[in-house]
N, C-alpha and C. Protein backbone atom coordinates (compact mmCIF):
# COMPACT_ATOMS: atom_id res chain seq x y z
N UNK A 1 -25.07 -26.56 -6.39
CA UNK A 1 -23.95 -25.81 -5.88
C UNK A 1 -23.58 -24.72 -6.88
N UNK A 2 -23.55 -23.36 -6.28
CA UNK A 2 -22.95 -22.78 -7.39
C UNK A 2 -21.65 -22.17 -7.54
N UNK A 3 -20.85 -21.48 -8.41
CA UNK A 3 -19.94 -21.25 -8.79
C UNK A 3 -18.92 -21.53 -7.49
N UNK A 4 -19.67 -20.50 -6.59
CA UNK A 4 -18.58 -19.82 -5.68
C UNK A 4 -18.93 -20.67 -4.69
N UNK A 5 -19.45 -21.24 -4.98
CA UNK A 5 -19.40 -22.73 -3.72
C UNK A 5 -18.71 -23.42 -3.93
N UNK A 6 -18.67 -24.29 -5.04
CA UNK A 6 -17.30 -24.47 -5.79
C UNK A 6 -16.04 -24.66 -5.02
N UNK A 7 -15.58 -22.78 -5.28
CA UNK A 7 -14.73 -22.59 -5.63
C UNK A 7 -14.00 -22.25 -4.04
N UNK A 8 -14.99 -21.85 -2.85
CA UNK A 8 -15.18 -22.35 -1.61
C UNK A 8 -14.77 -23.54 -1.22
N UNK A 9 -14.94 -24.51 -1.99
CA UNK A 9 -15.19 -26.40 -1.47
C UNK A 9 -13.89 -26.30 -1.97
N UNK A 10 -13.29 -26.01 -3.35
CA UNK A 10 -12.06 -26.76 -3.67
C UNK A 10 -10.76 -25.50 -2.74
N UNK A 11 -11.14 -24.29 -2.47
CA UNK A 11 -10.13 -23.72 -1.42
C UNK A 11 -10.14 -24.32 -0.14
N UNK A 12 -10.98 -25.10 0.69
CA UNK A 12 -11.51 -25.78 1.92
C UNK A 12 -9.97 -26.69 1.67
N UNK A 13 -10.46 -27.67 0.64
CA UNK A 13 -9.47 -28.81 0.46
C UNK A 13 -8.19 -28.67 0.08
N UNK A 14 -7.86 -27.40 -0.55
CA UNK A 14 -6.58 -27.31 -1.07
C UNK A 14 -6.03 -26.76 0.45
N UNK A 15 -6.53 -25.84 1.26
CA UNK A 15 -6.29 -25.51 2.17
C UNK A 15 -5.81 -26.88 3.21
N UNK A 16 -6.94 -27.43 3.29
CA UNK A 16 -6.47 -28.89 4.34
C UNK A 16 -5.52 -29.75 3.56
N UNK A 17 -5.09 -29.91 2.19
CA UNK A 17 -4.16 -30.49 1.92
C UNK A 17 -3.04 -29.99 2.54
N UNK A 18 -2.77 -28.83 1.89
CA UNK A 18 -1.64 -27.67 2.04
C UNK A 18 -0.84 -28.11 3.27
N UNK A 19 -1.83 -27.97 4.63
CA UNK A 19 -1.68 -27.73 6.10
C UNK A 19 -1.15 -29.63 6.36
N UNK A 20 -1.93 -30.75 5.83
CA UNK A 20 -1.35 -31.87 6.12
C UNK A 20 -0.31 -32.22 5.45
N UNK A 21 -0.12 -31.60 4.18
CA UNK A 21 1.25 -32.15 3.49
C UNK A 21 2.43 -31.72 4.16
N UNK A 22 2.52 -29.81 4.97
CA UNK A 22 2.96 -29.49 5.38
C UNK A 22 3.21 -29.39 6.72
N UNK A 23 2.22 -30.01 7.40
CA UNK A 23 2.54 -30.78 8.92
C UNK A 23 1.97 -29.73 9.70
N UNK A 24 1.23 -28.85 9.42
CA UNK A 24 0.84 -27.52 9.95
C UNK A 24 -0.78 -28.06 10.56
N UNK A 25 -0.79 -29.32 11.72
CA UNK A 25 -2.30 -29.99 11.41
C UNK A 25 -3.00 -29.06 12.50
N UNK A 26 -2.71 -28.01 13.39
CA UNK A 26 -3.45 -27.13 13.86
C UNK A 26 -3.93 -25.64 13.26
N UNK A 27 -3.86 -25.75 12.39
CA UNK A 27 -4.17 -24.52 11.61
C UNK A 27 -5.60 -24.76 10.97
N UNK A 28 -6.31 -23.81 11.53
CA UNK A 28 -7.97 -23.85 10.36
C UNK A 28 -7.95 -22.31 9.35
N UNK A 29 -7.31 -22.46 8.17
CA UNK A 29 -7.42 -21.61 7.55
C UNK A 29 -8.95 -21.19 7.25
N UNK A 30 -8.80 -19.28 7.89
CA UNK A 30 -9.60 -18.50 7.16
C UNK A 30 -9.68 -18.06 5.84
N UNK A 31 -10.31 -19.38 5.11
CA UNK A 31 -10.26 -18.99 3.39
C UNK A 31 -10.22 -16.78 3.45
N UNK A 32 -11.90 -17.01 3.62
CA UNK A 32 -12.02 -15.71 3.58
C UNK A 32 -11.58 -14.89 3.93
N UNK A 33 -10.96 -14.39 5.39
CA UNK A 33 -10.00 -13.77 5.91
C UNK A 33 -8.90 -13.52 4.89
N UNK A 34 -8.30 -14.42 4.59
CA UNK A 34 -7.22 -14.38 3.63
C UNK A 34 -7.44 -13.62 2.68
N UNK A 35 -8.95 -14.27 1.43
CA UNK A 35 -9.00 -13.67 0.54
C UNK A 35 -9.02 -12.12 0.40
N UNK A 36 -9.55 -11.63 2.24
CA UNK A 36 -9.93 -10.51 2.12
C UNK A 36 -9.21 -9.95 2.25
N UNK A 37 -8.17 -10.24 2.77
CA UNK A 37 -6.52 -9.56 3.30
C UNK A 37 -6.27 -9.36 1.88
N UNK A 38 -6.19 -9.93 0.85
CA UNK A 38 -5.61 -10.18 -0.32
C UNK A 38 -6.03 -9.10 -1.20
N UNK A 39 -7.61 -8.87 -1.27
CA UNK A 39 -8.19 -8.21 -2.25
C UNK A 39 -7.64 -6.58 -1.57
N UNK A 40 -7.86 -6.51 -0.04
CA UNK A 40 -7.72 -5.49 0.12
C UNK A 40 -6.15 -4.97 -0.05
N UNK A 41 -4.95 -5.56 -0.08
CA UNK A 41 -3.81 -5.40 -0.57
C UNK A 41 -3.41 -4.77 -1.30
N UNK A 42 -4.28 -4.99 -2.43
CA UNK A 42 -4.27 -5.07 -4.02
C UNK A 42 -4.56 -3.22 -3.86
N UNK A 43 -4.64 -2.36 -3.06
CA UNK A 43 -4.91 -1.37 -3.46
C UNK A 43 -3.72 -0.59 -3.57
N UNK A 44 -2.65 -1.09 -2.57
CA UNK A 44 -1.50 -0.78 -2.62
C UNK A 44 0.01 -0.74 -4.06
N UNK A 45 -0.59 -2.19 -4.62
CA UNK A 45 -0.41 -2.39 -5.93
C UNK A 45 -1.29 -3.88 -6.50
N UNK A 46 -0.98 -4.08 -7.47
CA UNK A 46 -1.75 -5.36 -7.73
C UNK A 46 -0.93 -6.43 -7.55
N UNK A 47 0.46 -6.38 -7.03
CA UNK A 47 0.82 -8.03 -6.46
C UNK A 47 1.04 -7.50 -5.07
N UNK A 48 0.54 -7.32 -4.57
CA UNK A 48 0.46 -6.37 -3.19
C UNK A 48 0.08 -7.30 -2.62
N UNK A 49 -1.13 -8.36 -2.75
CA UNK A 49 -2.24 -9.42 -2.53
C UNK A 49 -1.34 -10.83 -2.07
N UNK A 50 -0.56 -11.43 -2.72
CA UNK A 50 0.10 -12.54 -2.30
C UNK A 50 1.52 -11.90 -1.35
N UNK A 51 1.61 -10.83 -1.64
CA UNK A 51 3.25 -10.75 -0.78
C UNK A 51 2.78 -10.93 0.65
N UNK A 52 1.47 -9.43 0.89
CA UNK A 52 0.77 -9.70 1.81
C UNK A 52 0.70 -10.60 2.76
N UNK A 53 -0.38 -11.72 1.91
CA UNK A 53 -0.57 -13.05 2.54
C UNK A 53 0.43 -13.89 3.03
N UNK A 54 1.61 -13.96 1.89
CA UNK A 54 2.82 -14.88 2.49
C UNK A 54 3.62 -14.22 3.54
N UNK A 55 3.89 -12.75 3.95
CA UNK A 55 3.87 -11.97 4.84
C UNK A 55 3.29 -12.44 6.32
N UNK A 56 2.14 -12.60 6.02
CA UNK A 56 1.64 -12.64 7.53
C UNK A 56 1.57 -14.32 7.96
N UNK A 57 1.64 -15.55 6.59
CA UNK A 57 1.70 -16.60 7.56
C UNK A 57 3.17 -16.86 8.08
N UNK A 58 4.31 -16.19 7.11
CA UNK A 58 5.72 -16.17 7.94
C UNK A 58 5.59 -15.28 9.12
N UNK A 59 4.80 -14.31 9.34
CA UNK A 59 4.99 -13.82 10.93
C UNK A 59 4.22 -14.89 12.32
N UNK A 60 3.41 -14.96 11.37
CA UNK A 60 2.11 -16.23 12.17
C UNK A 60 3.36 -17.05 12.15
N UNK A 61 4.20 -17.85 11.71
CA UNK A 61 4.57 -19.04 11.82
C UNK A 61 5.72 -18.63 12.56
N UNK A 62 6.76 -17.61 12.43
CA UNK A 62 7.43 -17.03 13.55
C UNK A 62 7.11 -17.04 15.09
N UNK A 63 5.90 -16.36 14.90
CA UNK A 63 5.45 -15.67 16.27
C UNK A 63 4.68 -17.40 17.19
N UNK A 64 4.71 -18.32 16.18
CA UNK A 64 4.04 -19.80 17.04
C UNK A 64 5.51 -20.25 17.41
N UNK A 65 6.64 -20.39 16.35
CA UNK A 65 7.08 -21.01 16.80
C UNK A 65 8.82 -20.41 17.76
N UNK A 66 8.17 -19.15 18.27
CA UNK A 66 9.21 -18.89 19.55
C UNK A 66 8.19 -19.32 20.54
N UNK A 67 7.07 -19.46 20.48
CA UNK A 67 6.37 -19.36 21.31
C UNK A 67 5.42 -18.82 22.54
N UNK A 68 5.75 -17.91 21.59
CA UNK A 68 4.57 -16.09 21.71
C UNK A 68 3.26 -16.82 22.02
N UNK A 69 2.74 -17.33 20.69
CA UNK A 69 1.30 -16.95 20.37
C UNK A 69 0.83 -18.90 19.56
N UNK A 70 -0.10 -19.37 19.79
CA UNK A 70 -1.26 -19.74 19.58
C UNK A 70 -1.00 -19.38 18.12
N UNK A 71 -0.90 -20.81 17.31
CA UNK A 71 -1.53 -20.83 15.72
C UNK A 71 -1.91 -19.49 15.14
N UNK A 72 -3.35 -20.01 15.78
CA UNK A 72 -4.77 -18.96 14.96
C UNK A 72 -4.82 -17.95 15.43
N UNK A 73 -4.38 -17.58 16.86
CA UNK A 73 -3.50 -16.14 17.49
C UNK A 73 -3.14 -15.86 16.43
N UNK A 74 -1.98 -16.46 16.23
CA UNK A 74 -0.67 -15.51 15.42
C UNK A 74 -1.06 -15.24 14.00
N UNK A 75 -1.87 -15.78 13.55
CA UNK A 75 -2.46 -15.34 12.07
C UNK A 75 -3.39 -14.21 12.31
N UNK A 76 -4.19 -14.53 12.99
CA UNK A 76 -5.31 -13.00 13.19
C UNK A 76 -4.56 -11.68 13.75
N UNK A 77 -3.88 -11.85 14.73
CA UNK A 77 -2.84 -10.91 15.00
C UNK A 77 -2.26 -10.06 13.65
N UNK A 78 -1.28 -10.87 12.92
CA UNK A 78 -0.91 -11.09 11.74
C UNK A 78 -1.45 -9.65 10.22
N UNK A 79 -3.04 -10.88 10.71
CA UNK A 79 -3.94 -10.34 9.49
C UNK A 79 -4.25 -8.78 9.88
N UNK A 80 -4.35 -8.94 11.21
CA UNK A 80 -5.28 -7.09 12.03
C UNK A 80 -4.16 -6.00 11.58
N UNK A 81 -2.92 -6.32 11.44
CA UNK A 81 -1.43 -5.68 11.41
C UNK A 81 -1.23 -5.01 10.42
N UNK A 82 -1.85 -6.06 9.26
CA UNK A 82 -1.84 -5.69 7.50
C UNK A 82 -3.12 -4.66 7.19
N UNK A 83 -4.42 -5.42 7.71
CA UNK A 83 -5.33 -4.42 7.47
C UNK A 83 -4.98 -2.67 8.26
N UNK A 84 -4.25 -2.83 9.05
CA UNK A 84 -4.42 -1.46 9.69
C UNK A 84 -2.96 -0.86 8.72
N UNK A 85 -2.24 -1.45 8.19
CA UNK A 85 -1.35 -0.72 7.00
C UNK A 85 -1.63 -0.58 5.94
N UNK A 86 -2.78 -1.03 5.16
CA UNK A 86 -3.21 -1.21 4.00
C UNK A 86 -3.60 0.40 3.66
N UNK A 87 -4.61 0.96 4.45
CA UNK A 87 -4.83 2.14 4.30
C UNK A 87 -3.78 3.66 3.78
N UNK A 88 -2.97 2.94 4.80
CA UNK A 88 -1.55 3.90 4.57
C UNK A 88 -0.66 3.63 3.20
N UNK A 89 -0.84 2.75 2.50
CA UNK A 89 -0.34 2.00 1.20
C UNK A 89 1.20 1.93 1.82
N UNK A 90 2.12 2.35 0.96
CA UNK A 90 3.57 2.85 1.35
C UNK A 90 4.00 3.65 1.81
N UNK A 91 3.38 4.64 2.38
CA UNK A 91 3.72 5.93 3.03
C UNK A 91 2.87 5.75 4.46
N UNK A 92 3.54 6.29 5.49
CA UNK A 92 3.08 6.57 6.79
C UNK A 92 3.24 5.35 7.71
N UNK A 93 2.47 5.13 8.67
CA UNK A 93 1.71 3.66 8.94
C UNK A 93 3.01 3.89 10.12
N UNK A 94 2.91 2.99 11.37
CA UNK A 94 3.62 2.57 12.24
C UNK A 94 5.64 2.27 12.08
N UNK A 95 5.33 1.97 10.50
CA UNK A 95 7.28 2.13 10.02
C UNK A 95 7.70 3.01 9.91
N UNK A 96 7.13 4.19 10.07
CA UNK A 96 7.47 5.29 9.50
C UNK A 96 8.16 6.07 10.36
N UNK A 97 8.11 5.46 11.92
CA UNK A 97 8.18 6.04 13.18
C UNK A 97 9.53 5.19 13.62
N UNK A 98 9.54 4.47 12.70
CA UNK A 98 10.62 3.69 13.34
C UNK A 98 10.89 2.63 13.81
N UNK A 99 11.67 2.67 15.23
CA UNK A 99 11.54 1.36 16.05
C UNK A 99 10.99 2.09 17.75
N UNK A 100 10.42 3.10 17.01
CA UNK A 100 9.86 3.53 18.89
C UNK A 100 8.20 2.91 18.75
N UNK A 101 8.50 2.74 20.23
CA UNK A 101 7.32 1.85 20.72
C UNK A 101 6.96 0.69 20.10
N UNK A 102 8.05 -0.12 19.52
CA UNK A 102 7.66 -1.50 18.97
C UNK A 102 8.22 -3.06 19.78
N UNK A 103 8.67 -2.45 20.40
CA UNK A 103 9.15 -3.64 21.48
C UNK A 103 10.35 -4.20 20.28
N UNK A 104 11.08 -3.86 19.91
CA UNK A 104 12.18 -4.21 19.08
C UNK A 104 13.67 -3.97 19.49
């Protein structure tokens, strides 16, 4: 096994701990997804990466529990939301416009 298999296997488990300690037992975290949400963050600033992430599982966990959306819906939803702002860093992007056309 190498490194990043590892390090794969022990995010797998910390992940399925996480989700059973926290009662969250329908959730299959996308390690990678995440990580990638994360790295790509980071361009915005360098703690850009966790606000991010904790960002989108409080919308994911919002948006399940009015009862919008499906778990793994509401995280990919979530994740597609961040990547399409990432580009824009702090300037521009869909906030910039306001509250038109957001169903708000």
């Amino acid at each position: 096994m190498t490194d990043s298999s590892d390090e794969e296997l022990a995010l797998v488990q910390w992940s399925r701990r996480l989700t059973q300690a926290l009662q969250i037992l329908d959730l299959e975290v996308d390690t990678q997804a995440i990580l990638q949400l994360a790295e790509e963050s980071r361009s915005v600033s360098p703690s850009a990466g966790p606000i991010s992430t904790f960002i989108v599982g409080f919308a994911a966990g919002q948006a399940t529990n009015s009862g919008k959306r499906a778990v793994q819906s509401a995280v990919e939803t979530a994740v597609k939301k961040v990547h399409g702002l990432v580009d824009d860093g702090t300037q521009g992007g869909p906030d910039s416009k306001g509250w038109v056309d957001t169903a708000q």
